[in-house]
N, C-alpha and C. Protein backbone atom coordinates (compact mmCIF):
# COMPACT_ATOMS: atom_id res chain seq x y z
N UNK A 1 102.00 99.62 99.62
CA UNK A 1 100.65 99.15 99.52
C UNK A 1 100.69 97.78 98.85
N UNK A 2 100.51 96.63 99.95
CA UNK A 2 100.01 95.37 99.05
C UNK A 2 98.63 94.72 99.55
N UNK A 3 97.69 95.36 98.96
CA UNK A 3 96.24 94.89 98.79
C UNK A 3 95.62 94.38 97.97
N UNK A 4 96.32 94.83 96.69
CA UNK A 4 95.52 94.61 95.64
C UNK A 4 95.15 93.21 95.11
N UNK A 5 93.75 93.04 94.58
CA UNK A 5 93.26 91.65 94.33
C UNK A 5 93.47 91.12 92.97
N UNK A 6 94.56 91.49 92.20
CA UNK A 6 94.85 90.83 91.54
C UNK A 6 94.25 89.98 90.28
N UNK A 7 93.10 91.38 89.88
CA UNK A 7 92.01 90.57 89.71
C UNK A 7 92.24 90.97 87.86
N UNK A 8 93.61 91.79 87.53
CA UNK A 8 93.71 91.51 86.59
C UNK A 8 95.09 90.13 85.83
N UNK A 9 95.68 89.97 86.75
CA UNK A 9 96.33 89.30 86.76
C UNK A 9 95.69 88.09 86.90
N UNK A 10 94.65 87.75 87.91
CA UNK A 10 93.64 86.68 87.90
C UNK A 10 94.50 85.73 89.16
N UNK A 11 95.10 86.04 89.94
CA UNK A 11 95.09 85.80 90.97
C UNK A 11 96.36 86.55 92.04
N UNK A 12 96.77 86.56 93.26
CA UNK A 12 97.57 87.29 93.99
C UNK A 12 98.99 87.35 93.37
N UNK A 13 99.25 88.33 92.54
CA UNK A 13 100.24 88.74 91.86
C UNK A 13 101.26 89.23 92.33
N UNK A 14 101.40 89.52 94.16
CA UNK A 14 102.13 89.91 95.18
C UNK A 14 103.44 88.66 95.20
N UNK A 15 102.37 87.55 95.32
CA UNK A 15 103.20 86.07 95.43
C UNK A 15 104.13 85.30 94.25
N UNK A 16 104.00 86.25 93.15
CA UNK A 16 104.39 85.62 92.36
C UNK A 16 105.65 86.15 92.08
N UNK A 17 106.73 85.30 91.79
CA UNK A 17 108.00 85.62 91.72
C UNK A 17 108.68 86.37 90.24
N UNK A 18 109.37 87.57 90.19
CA UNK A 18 110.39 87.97 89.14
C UNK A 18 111.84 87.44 89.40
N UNK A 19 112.55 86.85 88.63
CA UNK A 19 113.76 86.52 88.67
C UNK A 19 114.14 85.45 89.97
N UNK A 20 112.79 84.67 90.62
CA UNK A 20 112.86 84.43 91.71
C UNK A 20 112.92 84.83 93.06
N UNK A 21 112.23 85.98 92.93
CA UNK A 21 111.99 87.05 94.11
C UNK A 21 110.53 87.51 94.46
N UNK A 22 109.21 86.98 95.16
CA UNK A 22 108.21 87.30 95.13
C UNK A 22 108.43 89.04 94.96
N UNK A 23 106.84 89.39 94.37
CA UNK A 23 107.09 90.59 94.06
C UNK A 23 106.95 91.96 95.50
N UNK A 24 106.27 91.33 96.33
CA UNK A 24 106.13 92.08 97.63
C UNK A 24 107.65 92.36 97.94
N UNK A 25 108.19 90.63 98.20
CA UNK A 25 109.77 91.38 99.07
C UNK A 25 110.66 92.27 98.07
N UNK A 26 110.54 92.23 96.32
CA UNK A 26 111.39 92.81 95.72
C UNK A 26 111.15 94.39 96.52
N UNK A 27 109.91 94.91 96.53
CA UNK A 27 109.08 96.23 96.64
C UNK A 27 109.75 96.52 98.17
N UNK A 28 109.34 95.71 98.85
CA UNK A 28 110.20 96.04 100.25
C UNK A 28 111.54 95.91 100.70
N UNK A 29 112.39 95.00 99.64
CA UNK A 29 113.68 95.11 100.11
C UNK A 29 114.17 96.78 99.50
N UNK A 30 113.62 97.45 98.12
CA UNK A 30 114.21 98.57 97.51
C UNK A 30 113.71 99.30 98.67
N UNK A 31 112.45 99.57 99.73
CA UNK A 31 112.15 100.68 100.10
C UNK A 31 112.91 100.60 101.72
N UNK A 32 113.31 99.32 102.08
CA UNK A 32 113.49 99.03 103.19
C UNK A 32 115.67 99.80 103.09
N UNK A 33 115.99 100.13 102.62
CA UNK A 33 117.43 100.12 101.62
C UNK A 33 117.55 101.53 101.52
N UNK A 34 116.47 102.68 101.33
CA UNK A 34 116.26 103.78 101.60
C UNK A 34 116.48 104.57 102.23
N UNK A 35 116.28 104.10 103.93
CA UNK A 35 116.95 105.21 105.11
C UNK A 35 115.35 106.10 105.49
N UNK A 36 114.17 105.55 105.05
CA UNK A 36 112.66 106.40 105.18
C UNK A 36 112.75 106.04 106.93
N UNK A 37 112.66 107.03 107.23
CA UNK A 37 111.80 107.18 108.97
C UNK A 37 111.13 106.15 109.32
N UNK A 38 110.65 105.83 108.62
CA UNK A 38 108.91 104.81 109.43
C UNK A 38 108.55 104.07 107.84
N UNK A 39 108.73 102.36 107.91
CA UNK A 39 108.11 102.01 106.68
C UNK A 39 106.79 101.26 107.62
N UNK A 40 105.84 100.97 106.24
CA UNK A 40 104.32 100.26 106.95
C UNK A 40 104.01 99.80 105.69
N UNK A 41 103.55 98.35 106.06
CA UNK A 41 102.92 97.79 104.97
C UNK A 41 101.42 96.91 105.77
N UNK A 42 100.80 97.73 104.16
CA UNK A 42 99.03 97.39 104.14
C UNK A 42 98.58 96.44 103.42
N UNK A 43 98.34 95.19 104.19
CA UNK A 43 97.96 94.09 103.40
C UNK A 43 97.08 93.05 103.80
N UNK A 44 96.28 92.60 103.03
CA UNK A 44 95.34 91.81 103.71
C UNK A 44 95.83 90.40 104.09
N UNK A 45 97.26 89.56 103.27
CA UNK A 45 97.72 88.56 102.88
C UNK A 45 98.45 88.25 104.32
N UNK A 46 98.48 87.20 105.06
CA UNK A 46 99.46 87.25 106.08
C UNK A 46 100.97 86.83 105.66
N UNK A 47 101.27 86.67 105.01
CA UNK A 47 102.94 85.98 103.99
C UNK A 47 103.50 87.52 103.79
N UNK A 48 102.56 88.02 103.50
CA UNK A 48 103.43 89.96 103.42
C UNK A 48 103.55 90.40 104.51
N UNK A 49 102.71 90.67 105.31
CA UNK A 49 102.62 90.95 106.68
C UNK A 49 103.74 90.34 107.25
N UNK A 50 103.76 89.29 107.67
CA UNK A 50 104.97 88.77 108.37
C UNK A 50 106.17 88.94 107.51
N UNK A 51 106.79 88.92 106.11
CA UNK A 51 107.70 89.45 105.64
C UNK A 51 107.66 91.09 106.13
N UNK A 52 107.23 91.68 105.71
CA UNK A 52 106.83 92.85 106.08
C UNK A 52 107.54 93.34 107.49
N UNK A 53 106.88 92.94 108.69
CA UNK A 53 107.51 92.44 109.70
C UNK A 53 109.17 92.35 110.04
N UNK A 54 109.17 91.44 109.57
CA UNK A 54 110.81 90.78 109.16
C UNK A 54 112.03 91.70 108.86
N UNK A 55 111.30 92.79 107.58
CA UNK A 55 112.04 93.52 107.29
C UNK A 55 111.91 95.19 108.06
N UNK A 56 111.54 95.11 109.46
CA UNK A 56 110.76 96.48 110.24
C UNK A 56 109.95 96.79 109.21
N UNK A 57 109.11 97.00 108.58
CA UNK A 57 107.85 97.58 108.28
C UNK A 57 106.73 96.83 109.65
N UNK A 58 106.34 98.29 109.91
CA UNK A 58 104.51 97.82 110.66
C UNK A 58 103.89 97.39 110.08
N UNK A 59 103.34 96.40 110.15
CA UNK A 59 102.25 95.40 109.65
C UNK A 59 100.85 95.49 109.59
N UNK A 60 100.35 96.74 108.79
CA UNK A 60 98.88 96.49 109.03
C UNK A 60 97.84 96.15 108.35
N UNK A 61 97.48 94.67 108.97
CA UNK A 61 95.98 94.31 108.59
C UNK A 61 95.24 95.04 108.01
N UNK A 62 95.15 94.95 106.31
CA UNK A 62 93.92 95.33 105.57
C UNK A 62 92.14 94.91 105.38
N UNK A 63 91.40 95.15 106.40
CA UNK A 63 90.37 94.25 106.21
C UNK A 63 89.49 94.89 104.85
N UNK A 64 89.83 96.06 104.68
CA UNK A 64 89.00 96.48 103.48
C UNK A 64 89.77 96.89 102.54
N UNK A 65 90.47 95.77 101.88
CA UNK A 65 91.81 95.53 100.52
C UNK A 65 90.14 95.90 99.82
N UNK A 66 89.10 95.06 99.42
CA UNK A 66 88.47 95.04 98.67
C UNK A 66 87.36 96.21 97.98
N UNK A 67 87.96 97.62 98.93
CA UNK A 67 87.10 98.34 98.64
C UNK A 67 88.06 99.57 97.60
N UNK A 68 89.26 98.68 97.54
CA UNK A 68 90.11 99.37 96.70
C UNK A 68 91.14 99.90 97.23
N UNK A 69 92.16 100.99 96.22
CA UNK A 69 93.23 101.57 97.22
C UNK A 69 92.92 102.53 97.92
N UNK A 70 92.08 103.50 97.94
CA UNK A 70 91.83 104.20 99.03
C UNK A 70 91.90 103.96 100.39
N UNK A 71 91.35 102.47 101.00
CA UNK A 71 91.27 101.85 102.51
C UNK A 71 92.93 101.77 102.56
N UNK A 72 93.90 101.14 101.45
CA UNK A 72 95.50 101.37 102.10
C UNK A 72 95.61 102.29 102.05
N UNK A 73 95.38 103.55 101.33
CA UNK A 73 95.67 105.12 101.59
C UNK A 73 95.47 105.37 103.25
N UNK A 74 94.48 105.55 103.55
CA UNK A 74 93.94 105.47 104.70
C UNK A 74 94.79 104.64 106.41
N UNK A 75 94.47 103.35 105.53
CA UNK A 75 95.36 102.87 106.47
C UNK A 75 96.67 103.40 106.94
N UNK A 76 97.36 103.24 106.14
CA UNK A 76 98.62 103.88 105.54
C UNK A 76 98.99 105.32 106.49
N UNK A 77 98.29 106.01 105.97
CA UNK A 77 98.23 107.42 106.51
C UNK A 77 98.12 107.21 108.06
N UNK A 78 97.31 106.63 109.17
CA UNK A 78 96.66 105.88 110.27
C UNK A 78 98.18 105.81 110.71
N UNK A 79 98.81 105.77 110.28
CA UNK A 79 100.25 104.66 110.97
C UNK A 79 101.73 105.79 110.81
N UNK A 80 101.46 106.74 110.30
CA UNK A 80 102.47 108.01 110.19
C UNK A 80 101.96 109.49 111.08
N UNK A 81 101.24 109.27 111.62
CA UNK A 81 101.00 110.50 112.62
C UNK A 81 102.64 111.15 112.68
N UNK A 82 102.40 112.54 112.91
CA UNK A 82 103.81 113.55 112.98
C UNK A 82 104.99 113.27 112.31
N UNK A 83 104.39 112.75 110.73
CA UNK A 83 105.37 112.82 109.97
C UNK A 83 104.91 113.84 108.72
N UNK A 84 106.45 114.34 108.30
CA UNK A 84 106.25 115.43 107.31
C UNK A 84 105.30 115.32 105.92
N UNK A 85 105.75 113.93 105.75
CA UNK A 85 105.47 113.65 104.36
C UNK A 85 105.16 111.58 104.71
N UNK A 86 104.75 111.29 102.99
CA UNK A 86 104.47 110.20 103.37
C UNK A 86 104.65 109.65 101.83
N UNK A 87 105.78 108.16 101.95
CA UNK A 87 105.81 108.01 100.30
C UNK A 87 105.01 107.01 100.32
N UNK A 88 103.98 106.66 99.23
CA UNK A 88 103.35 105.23 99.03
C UNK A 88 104.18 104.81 97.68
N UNK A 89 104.14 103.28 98.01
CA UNK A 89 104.66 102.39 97.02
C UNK A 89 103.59 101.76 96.52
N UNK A 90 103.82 101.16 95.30
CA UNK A 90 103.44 100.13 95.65
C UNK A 90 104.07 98.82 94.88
N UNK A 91 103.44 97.58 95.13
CA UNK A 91 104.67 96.30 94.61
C UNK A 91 104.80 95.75 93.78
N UNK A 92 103.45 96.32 92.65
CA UNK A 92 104.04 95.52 91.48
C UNK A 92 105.13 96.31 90.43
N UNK A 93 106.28 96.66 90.91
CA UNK A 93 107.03 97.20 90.57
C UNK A 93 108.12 97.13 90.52
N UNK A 94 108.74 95.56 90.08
CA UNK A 94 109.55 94.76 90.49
C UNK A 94 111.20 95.34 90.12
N UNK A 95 111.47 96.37 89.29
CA UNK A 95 112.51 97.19 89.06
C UNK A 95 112.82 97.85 89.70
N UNK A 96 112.25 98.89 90.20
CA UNK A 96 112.07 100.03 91.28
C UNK A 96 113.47 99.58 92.03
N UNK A 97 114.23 101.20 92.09
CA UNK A 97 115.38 100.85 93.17
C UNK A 97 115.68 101.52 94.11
N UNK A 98 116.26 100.76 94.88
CA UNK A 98 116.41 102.15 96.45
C UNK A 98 116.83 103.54 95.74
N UNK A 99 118.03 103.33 94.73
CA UNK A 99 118.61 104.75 94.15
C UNK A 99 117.50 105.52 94.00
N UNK A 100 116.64 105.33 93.40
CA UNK A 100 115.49 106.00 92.89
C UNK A 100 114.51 106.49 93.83
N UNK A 101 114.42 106.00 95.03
CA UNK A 101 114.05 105.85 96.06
C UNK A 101 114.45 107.09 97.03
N UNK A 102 115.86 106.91 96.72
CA UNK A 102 116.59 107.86 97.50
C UNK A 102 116.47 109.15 96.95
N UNK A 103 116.52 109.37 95.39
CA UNK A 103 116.44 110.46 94.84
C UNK A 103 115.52 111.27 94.82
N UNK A 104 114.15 110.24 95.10
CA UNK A 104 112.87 111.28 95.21
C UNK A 104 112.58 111.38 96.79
N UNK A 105 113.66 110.82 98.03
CA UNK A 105 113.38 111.49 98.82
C UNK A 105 114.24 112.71 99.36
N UNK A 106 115.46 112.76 98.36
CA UNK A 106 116.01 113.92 98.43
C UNK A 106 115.47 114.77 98.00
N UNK A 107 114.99 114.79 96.92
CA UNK A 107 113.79 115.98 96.53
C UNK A 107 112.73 116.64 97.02
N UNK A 108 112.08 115.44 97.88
CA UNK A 108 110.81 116.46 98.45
C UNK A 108 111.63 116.59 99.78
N UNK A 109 112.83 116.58 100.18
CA UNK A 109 113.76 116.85 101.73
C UNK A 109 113.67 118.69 100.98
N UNK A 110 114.18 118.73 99.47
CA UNK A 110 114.60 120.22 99.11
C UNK A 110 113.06 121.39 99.13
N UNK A 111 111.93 120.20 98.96
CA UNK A 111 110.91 121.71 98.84
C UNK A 111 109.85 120.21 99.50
N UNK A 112 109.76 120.70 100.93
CA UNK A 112 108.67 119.72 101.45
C UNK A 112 107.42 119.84 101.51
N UNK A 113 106.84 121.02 100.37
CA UNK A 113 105.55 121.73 100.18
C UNK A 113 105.31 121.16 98.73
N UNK A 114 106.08 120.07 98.04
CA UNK A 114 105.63 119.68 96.44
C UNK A 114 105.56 118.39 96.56
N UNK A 115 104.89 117.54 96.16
CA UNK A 115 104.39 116.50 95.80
C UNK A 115 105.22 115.99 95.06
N UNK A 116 106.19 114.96 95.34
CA UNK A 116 107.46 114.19 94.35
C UNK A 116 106.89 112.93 93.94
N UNK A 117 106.65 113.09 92.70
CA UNK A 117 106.71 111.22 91.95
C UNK A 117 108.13 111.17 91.15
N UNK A 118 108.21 109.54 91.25
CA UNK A 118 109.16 109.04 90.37
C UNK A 118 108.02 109.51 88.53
N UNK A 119 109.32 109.41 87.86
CA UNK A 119 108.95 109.36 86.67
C UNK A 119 110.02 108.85 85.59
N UNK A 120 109.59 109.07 84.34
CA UNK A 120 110.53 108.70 83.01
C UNK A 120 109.94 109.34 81.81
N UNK A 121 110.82 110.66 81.60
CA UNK A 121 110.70 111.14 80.31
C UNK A 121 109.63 112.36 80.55
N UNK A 122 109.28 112.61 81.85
CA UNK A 122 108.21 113.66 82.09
C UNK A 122 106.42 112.73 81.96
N UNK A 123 106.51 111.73 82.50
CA UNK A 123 105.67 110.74 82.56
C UNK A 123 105.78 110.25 84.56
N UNK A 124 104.42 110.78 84.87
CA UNK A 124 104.43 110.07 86.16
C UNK A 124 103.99 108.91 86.36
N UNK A 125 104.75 107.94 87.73
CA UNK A 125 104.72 106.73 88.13
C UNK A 125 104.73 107.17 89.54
N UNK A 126 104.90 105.76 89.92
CA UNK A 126 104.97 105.63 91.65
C UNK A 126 106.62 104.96 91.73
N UNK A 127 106.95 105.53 92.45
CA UNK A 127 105.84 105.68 94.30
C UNK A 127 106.03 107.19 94.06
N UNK A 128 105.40 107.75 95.07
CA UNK A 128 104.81 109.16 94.76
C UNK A 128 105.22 109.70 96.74
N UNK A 129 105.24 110.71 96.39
CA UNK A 129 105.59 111.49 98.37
C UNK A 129 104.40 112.49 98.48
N UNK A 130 103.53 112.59 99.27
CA UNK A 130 103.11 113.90 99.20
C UNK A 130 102.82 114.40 100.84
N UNK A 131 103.20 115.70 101.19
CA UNK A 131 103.42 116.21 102.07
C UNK A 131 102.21 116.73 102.97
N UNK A 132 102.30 117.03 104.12
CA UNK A 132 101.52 116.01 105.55
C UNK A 132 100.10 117.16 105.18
N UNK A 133 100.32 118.15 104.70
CA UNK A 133 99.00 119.41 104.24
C UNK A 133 98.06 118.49 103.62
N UNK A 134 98.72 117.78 103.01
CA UNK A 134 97.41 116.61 101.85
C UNK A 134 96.87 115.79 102.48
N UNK A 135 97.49 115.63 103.90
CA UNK A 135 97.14 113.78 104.47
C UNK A 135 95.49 114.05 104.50
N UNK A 136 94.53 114.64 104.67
CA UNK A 136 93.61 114.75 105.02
C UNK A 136 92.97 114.49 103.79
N UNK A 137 93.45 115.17 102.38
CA UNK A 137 92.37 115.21 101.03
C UNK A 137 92.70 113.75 101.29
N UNK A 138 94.06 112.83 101.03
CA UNK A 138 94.13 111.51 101.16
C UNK A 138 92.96 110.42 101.63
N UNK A 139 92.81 110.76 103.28
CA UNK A 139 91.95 110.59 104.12
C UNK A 139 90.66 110.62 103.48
N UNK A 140 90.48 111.00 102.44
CA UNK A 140 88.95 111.31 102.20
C UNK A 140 89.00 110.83 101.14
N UNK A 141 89.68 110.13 100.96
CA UNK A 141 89.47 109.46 99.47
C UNK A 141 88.91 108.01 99.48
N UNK A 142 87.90 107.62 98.68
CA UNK A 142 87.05 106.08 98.88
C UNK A 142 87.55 105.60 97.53
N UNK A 143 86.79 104.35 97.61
CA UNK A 143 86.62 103.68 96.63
C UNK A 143 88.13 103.23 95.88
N UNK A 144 88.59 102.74 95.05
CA UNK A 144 89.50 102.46 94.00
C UNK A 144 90.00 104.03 93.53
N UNK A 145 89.86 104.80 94.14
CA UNK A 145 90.71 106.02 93.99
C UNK A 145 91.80 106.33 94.51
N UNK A 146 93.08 106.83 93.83
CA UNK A 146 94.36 106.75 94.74
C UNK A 146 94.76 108.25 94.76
N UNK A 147 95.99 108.31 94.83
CA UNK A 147 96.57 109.35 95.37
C UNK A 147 96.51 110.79 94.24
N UNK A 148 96.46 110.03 92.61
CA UNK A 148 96.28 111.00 91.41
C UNK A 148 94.88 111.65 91.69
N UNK A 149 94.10 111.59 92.24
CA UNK A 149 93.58 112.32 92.18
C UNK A 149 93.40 113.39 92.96
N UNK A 150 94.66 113.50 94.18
CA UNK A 150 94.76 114.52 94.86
C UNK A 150 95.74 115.52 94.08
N UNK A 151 96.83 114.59 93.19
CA UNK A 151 97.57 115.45 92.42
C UNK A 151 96.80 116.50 91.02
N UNK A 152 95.68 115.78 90.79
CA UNK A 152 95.21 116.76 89.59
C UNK A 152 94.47 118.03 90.17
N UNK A 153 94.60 117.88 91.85
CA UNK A 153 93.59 119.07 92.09
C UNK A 153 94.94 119.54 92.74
N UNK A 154 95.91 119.35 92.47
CA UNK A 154 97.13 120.45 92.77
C UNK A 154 98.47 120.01 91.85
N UNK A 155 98.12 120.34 90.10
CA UNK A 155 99.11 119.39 89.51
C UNK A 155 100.07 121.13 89.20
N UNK A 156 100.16 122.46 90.16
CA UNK A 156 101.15 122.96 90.03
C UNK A 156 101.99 122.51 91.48
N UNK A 157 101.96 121.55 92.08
CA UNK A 157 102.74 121.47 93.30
C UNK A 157 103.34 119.81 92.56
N UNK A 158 103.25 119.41 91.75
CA UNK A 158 103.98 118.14 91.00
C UNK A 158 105.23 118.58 90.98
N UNK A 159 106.42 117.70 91.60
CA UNK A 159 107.90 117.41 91.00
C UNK A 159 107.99 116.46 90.75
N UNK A 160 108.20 116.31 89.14
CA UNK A 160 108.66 114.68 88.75
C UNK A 160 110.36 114.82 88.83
N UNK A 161 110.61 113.46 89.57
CA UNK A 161 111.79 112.98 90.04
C UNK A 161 112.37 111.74 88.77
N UNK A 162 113.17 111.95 87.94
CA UNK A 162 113.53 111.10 87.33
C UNK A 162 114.15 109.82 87.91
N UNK A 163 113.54 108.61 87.13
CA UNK A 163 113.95 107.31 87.59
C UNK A 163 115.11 106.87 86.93
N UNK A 164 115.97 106.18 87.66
CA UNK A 164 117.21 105.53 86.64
C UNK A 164 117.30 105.09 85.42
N UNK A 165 115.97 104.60 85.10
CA UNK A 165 115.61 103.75 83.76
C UNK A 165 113.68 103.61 84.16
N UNK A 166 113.32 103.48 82.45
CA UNK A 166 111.94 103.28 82.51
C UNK A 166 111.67 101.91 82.89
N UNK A 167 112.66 100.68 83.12
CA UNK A 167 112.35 99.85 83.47
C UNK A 167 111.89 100.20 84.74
N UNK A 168 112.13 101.06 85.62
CA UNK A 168 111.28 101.30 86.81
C UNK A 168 110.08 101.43 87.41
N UNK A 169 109.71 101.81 86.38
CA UNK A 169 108.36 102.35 86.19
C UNK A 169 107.08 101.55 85.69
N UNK A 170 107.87 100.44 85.51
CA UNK A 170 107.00 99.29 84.78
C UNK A 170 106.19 98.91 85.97
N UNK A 171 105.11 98.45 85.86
CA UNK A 171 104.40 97.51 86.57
C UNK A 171 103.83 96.45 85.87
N UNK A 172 103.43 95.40 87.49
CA UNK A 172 103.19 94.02 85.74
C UNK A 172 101.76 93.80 86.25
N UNK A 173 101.08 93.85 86.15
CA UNK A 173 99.43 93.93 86.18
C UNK A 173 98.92 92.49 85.25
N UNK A 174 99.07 92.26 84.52
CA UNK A 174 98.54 91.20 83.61
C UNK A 174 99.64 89.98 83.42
N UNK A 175 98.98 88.81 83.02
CA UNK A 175 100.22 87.81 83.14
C UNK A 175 100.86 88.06 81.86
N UNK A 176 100.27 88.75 81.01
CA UNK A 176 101.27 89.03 79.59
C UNK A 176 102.25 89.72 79.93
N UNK A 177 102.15 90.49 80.97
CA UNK A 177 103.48 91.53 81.46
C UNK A 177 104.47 90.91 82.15
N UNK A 178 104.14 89.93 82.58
CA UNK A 178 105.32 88.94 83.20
C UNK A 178 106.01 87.77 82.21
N UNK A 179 105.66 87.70 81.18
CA UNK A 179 106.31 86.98 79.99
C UNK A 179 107.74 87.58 79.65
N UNK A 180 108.11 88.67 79.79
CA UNK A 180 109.60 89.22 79.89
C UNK A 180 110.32 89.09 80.46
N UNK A 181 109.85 89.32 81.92
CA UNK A 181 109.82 89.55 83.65
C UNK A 181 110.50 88.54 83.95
N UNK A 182 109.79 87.39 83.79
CA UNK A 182 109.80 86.13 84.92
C UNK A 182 111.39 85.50 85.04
């Protein structure tokens, strides 16, 4: 998922580089590195899109980034028909590694009826898997609401998947969070 407006960061925080790596391609080179069936990226920005592209992800045009993450839920979902499960990412998550990647999709491969997030320390993060029974509560989700709130109305089907390090788990949302980062 790269939609988001950036509006705490105070401007497109997708574009902005860690270690010299915009933060979209960091997010798509870890998920692209994976071995996932079908990647898709939801974005309103055309610079992701065509990276996106580049790296096989489907490219789809977000026209309603602004109504929050729910419309990439949606979208998202739109573009995986007859698949088991479905992981969302998302990119400001400039640590995040395929390993980690791989580990939580070995996990929901072992019980494809539980809902796998990455985590650290028994603390959930993203990216998160949840399996094709949910796509529909997904589907029905509006507004700036994401995927937690399909998990609290089934938080005994949660497997947290440990991440390599909590640096994973970081996201940088504010430009104070990229003062470490950059």
């Amino acid at each position: 998922m790269a939609s988001g407006q950036g509006r705490r960061f105070g401007s497109n925080k997708l574009l902005a580089a860690v270690e010299g790596v915009p933060l979209y391609r960091r997010a798509m080179t870890a998920l692209a590195g994976a071995g996932l069936d079908r990647l898709a990226v939801c974005s309103p920005y055309p610079e992701v899109l065509e990276a996106g592209a580049a790296l096989g992800f489907l490219s789809l045009p977000n026209p309603g980034a602004e109504e929050g993450i729910s419309a990439s839920i949606r979208l998202g979902l739109s573009a995986m028909g007859g698949m088991e499960g479905v992981l969302f990412s998302v990119c400001d998550q400039p640590f995040l590694t395929t390993d980690s990647i791989i580990r939580l999709l070995h996990s929901f491969e072992q019980s494809k009826n539980a809902i796998c997030a990455l985590s650290w320390q028994g603390q959930r993060g993203n990216p998160v898997i949840f399996p094709a029974d949910l796509f529909m509560e997904l589907a029905a989700l509006t507004g700036d609401t994401g995927g937690g709130a399909v998990i609290r109305r089934h938080p005994e089907r949660l497997a947290l998947v440990e991440a390599g390090s909590p640096r994973e788990l970081a996201d940088l949302d504010r430009r104070e969070d990229w003062l470490f980062h950059s």
